[in-house]
PDB file of N, CA and C in Angstrom:
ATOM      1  N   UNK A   1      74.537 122.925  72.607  1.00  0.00           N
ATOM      2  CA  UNK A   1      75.322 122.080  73.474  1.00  0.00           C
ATOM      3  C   UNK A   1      76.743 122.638  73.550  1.00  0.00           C
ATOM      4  N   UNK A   2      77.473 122.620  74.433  1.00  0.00           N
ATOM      5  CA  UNK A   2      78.446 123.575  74.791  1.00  0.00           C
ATOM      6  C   UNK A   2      79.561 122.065  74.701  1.00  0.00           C
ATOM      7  N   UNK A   3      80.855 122.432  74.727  1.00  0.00           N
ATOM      8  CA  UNK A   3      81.870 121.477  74.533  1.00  0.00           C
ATOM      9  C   UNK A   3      82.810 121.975  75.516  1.00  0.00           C
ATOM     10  N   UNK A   4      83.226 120.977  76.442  1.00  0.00           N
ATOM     11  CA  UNK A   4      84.041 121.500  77.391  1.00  0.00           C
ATOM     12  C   UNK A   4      85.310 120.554  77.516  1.00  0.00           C
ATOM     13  N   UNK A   5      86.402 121.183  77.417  1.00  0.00           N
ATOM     14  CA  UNK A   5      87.710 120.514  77.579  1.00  0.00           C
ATOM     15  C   UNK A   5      88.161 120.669  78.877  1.00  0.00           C
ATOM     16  N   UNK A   6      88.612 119.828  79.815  1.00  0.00           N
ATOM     17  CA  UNK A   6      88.656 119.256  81.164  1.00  0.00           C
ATOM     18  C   UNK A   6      90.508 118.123  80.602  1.00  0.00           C
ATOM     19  N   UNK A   7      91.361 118.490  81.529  1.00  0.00           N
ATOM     20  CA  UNK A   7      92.423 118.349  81.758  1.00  0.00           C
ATOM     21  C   UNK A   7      92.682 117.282  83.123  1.00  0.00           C
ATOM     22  N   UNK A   8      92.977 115.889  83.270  1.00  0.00           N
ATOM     23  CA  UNK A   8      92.993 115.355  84.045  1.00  0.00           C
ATOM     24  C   UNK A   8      94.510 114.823  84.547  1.00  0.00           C
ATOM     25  N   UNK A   9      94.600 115.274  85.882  1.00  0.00           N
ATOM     26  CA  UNK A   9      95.751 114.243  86.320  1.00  0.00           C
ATOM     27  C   UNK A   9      95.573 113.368  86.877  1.00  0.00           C
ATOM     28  N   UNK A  10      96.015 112.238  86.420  1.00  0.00           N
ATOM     29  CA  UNK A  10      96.135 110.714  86.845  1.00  0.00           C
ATOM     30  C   UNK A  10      97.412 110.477  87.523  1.00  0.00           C
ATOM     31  N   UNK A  11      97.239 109.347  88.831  1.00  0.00           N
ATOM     32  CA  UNK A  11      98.432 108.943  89.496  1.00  0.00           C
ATOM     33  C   UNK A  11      98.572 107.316  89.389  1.00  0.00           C
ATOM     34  N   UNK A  12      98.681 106.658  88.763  1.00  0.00           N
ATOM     35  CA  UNK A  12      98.979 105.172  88.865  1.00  0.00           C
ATOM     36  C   UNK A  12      97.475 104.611  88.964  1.00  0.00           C
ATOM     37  N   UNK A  13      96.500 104.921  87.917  1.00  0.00           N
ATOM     38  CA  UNK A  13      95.292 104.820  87.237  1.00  0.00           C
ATOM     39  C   UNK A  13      94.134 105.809  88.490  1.00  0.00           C
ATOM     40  N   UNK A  14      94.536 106.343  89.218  1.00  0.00           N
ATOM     41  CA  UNK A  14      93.589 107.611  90.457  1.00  0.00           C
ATOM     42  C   UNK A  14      93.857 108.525  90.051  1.00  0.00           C
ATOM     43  N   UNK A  15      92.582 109.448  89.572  1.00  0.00           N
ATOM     44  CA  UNK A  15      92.489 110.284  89.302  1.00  0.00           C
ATOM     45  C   UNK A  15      92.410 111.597  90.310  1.00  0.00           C
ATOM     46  N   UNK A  16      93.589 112.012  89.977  1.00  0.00           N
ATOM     47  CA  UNK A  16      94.244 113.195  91.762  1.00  0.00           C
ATOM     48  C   UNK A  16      93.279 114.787  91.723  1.00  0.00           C
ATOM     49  N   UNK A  17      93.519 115.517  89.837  1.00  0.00           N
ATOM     50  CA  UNK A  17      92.770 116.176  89.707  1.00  0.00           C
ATOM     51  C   UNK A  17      92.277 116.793  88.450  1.00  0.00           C
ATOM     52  N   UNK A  18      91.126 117.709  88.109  1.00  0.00           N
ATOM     53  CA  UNK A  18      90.996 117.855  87.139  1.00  0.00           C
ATOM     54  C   UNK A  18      90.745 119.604  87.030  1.00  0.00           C
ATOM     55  N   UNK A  19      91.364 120.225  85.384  1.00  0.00           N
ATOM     56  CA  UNK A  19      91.188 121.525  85.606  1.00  0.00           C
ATOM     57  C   UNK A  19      91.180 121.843  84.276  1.00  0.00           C
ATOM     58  N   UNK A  20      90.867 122.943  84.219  1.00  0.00           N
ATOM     59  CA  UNK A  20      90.437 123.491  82.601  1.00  0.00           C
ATOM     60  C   UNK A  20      91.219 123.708  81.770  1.00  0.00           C
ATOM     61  N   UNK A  21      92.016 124.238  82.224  1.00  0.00           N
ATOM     62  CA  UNK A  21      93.588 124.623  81.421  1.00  0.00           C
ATOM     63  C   UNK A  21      95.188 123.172  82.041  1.00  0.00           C
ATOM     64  N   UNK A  22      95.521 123.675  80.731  1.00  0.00           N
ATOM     65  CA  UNK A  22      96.597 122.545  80.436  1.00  0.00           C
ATOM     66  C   UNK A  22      97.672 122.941  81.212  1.00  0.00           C
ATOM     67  N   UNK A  23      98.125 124.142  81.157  1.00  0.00           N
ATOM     68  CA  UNK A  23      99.318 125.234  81.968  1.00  0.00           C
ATOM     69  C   UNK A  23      99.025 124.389  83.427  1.00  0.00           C
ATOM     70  N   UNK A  24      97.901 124.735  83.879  1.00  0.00           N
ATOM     71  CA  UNK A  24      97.518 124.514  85.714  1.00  0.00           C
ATOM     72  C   UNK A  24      97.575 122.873  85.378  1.00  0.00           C
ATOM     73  N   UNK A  25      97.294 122.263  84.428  1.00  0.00           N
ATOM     74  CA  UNK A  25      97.650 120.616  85.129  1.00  0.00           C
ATOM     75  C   UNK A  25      98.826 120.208  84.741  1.00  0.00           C
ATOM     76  N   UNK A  26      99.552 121.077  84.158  1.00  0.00           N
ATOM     77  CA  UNK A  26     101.250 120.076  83.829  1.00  0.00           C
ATOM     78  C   UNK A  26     101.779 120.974  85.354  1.00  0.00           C
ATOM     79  N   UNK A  27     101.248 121.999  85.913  1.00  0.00           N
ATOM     80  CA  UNK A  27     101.606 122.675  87.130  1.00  0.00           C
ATOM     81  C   UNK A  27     101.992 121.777  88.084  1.00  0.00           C
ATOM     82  N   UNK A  28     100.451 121.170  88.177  1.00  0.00           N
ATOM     83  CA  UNK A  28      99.890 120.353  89.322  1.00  0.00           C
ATOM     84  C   UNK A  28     100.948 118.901  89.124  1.00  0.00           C
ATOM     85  N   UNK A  29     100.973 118.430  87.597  1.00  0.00           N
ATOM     86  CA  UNK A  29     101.857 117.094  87.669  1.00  0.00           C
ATOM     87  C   UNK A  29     102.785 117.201  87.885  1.00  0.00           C
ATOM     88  N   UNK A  30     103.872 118.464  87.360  1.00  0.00           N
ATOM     89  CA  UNK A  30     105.249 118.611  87.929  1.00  0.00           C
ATOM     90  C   UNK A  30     105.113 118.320  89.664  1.00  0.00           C
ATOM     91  N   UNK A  31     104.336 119.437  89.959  1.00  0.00           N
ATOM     92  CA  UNK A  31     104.241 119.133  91.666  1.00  0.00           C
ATOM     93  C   UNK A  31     104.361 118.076  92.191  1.00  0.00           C
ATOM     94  N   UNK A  32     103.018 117.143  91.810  1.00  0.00           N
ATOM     95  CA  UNK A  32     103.449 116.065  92.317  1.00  0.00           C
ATOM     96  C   UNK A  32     104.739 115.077  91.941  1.00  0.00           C
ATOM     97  N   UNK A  33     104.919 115.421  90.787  1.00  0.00           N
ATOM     98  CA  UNK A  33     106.341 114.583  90.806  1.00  0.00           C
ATOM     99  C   UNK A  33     107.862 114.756  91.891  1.00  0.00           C
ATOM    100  N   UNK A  34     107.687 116.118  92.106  1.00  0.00           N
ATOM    101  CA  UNK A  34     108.293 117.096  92.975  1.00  0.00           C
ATOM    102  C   UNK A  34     108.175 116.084  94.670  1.00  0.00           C
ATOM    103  N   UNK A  35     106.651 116.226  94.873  1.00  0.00           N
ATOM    104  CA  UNK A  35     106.262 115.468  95.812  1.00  0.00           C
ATOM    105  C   UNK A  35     107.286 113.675  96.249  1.00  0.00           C
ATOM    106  N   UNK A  36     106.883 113.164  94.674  1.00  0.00           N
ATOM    107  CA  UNK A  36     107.710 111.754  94.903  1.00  0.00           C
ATOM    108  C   UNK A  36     109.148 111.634  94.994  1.00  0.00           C
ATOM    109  N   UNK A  37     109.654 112.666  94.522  1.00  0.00           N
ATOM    110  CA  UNK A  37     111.027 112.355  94.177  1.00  0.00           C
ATOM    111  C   UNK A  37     111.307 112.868  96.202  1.00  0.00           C
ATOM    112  N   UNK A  38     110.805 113.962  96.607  1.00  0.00           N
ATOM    113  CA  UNK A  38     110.998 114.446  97.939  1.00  0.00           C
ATOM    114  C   UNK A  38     110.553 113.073  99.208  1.00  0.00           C
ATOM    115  N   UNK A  39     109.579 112.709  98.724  1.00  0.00           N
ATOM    116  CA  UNK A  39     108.979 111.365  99.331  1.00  0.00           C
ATOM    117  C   UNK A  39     110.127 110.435  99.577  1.00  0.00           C
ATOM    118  N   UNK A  40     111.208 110.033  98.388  1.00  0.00           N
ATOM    119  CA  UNK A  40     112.138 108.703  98.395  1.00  0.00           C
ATOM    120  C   UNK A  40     113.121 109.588  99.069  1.00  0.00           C
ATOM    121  N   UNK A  41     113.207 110.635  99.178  1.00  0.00           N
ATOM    122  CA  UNK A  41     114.471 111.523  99.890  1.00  0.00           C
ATOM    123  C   UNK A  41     114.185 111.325 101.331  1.00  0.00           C
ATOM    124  N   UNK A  42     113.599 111.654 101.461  1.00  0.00           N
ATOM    125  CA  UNK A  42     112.680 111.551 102.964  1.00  0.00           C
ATOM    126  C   UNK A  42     112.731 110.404 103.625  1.00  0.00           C
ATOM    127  N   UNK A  43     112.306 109.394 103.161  1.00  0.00           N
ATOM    128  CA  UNK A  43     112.370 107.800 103.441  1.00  0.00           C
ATOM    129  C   UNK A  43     114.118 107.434 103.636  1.00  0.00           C
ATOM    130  N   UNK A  44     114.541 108.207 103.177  1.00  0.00           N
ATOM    131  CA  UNK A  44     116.008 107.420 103.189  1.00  0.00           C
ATOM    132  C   UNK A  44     116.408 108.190 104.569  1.00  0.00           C
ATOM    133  N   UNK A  45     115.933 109.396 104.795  1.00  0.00           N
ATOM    134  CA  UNK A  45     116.198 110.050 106.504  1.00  0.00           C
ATOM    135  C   UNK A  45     115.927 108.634 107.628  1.00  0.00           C
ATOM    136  N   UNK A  46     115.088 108.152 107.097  1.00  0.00           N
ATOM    137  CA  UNK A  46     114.708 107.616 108.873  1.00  0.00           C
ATOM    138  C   UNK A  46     113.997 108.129 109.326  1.00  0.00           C
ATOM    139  N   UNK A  47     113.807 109.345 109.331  1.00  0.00           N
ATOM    140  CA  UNK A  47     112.931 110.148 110.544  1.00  0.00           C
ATOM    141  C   UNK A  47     111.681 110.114 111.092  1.00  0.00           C
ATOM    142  N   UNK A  48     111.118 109.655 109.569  1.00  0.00           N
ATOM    143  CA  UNK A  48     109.861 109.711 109.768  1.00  0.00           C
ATOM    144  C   UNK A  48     109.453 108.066 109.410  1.00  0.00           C
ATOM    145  N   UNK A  49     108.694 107.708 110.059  1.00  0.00           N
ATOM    146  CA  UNK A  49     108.772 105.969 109.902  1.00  0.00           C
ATOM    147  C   UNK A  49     107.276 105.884 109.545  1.00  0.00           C
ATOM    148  N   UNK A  50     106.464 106.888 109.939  1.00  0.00           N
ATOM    149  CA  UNK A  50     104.842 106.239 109.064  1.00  0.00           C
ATOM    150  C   UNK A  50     104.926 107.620 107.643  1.00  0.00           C
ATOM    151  N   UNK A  51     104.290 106.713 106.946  1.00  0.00           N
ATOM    152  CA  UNK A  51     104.094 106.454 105.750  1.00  0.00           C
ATOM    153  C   UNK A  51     102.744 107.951 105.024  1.00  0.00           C
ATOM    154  N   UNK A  52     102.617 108.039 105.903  1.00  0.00           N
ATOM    155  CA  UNK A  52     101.305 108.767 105.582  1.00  0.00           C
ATOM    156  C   UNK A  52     101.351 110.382 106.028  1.00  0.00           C
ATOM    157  N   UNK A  53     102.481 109.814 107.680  1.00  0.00           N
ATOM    158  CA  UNK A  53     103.165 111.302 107.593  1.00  0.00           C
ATOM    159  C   UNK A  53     103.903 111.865 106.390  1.00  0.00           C
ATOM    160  N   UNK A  54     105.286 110.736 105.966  1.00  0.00           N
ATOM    161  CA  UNK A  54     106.010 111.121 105.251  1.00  0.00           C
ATOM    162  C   UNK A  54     105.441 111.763 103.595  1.00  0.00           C
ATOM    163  N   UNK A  55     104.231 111.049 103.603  1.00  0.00           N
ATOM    164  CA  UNK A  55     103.859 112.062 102.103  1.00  0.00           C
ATOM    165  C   UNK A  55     103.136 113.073 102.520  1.00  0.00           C
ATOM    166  N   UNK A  56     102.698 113.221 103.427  1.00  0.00           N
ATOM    167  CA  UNK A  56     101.980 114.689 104.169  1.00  0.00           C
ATOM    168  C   UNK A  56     102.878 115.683 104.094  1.00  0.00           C
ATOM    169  N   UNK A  57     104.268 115.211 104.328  1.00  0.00           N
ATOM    170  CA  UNK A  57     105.254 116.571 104.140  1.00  0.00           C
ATOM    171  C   UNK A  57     105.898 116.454 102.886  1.00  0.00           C
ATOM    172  N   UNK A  58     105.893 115.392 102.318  1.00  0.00           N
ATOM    173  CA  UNK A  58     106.574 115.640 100.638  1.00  0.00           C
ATOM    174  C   UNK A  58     105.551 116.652 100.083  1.00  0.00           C
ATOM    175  N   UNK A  59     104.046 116.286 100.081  1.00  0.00           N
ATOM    176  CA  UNK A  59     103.042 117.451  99.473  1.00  0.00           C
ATOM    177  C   UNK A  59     103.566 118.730  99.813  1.00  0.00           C
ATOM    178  N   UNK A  60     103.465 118.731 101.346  1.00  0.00           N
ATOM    179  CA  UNK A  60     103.460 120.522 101.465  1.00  0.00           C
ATOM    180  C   UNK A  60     105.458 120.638 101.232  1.00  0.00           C
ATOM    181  N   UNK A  61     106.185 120.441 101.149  1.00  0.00           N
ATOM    182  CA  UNK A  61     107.612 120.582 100.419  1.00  0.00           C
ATOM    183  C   UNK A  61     107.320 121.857  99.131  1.00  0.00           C
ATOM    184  N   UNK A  62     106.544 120.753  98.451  1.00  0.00           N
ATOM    185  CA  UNK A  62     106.082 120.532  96.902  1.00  0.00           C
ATOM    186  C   UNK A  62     105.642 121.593  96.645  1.00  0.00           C
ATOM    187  N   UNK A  63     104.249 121.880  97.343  1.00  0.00           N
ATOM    188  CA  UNK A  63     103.317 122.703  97.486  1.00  0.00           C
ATOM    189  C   UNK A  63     103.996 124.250  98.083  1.00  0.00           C
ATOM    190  N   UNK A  64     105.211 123.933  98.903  1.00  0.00           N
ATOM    191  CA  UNK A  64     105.795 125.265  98.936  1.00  0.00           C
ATOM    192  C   UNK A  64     107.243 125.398  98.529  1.00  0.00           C
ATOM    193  N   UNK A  65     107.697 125.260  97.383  1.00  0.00           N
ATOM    194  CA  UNK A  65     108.541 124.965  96.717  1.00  0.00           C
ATOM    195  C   UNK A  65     109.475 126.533  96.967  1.00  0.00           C
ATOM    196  N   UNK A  66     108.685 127.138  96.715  1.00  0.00           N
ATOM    197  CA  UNK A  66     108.975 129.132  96.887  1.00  0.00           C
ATOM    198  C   UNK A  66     109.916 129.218  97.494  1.00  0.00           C
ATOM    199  N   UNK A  67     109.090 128.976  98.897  1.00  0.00           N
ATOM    200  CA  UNK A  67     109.481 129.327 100.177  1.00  0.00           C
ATOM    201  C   UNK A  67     110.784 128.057 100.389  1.00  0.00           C
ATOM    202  N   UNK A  68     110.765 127.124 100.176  1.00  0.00           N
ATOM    203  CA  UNK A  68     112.103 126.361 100.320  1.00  0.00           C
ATOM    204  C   UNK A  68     113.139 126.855  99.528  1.00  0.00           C
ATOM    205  N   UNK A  69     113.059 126.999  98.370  1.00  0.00           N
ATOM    206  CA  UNK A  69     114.706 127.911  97.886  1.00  0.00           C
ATOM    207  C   UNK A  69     114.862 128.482  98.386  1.00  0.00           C
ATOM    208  N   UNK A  70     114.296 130.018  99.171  1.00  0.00           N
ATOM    209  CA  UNK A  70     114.184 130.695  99.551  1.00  0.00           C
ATOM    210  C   UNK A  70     115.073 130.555 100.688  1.00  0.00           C
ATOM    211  N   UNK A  71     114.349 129.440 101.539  1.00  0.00           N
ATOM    212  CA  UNK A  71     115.299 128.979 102.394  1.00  0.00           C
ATOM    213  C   UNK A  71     116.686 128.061 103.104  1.00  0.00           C
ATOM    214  N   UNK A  72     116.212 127.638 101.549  1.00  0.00           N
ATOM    215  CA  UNK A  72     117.881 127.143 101.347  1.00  0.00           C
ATOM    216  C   UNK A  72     119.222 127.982 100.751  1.00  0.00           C
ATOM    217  N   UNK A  73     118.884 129.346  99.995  1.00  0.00           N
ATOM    218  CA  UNK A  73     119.623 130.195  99.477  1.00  0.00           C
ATOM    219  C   UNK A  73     119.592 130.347  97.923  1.00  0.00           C
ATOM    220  N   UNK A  74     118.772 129.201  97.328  1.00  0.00           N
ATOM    221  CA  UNK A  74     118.869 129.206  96.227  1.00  0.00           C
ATOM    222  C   UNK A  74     118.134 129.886  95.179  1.00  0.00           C
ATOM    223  N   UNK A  75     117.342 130.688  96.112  1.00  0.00           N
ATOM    224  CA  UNK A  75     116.744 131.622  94.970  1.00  0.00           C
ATOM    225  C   UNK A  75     116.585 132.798  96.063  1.00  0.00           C
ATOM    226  N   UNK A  76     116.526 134.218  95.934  1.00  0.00           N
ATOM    227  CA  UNK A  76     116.252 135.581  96.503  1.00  0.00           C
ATOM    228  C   UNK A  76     115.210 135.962  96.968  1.00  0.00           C
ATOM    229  N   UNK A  77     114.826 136.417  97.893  1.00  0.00           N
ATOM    230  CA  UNK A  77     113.138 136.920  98.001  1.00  0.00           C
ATOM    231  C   UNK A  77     112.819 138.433  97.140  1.00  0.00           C
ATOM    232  N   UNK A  78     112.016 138.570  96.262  1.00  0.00           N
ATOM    233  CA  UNK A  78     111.571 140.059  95.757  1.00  0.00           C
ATOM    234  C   UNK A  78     112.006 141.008  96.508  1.00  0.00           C
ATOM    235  N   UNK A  79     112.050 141.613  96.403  1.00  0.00           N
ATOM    236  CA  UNK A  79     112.530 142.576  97.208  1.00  0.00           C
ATOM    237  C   UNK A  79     111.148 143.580  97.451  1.00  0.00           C
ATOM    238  N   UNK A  80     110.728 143.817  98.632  1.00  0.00           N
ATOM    239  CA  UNK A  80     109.158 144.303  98.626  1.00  0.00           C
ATOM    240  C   UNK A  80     108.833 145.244  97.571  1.00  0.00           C
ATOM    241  N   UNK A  81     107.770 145.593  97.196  1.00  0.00           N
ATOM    242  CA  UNK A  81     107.906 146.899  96.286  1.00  0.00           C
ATOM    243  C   UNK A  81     107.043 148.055  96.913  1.00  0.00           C
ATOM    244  N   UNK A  82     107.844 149.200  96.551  1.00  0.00           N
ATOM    245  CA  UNK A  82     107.723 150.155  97.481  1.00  0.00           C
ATOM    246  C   UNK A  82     106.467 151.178  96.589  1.00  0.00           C
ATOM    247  N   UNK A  83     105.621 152.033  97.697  1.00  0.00           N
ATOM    248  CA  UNK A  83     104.276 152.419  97.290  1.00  0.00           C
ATOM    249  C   UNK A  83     104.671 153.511  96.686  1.00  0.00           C
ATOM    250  N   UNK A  84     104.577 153.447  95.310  1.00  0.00           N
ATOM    251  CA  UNK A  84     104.677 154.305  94.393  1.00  0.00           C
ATOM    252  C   UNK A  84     103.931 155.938  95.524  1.00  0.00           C
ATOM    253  N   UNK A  85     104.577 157.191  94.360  1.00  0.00           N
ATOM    254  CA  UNK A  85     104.137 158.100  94.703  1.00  0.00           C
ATOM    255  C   UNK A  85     103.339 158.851  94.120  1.00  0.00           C
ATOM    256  N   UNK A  86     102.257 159.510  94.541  1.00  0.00           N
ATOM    257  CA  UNK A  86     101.718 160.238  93.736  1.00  0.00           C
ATOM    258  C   UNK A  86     101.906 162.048  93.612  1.00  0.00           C
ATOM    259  N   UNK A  87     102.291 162.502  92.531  1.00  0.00           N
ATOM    260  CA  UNK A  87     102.465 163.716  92.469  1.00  0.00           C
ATOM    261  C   UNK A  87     101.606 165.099  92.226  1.00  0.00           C
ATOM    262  N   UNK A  88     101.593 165.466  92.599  1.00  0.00           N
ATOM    263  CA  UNK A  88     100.801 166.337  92.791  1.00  0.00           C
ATOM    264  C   UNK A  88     100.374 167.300  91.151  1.00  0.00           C
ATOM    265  N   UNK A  89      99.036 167.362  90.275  1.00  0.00           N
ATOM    266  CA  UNK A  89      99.294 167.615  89.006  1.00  0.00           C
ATOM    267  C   UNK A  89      98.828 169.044  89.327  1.00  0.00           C
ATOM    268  N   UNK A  90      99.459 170.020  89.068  1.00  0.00           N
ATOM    269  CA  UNK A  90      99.211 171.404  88.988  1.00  0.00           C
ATOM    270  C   UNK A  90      98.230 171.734  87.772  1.00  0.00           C
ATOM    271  N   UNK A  91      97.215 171.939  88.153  1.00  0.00           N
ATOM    272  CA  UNK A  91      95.941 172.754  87.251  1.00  0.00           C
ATOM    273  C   UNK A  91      96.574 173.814  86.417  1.00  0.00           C
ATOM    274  N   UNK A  92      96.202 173.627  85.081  1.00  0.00           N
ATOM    275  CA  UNK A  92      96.648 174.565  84.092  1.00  0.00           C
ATOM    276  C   UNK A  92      95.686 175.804  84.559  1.00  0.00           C
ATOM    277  N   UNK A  93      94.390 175.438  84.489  1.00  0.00           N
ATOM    278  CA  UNK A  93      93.972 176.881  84.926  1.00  0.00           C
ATOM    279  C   UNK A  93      93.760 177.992  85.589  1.00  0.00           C
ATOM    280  N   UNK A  94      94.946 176.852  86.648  1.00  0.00           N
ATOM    281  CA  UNK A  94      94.637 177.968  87.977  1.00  0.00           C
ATOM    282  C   UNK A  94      95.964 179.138  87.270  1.00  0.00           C
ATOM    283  N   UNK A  95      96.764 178.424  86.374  1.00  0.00           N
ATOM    284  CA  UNK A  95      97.782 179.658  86.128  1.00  0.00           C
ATOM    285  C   UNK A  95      97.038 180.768  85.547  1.00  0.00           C
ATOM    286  N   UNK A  96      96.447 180.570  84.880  1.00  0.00           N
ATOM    287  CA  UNK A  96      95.795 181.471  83.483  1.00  0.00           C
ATOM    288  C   UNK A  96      95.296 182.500  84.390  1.00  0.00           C
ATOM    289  N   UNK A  97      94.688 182.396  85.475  1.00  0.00           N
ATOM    290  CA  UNK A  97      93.124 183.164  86.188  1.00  0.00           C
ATOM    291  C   UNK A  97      94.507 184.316  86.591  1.00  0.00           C
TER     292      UNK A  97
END
């Protein structure tokens, strides 16, 4: 019989998701906390007046967290990385011959 440890996130007794490792669900809970705190930010705009929109875009906020510093200035993009080269290895034996 095999023993399996399973990692659950719970939201106000709903269970949102479950995953094997502990790393990927404190991931996932930060996120969503990310999500709520962006949710009450949002609500205080006005802008968006249904409810179902407004957590539709707190998720993806959340969910692209990256790309928003990014675009707010607060963090740098990588800088691409460039395709290494390959050099050419000169055969020892072609000297010898």
């Amino acid at each position: 019989m095999a023993v399996i440890v399973k990692y659950v996130v719970e939201r106000n007794g709903e269970e949102k998701m479950t995953f094997t490792s502990k790393a990927e669900a404190d991931a996932y809970d930060k996120m969503l906390d990310m999500a709520d705190e962006l949710f009450e930010l949002i609500g205080k705009s006005e802008l968006i007046d249904d409810e179902s929109k407004q957590e539709e875009l707190s998720l993806f906020l959340a969910q692209n967290k990256e790309e928003i510093l990014y675009a707010l200035g607060a963090k740098r993009k990588p800088a691409p990385k460039k395709p290494k080269k390959v050099e050419a290895v000169e055969n020892p034996q072609e000297d010898a011959a």
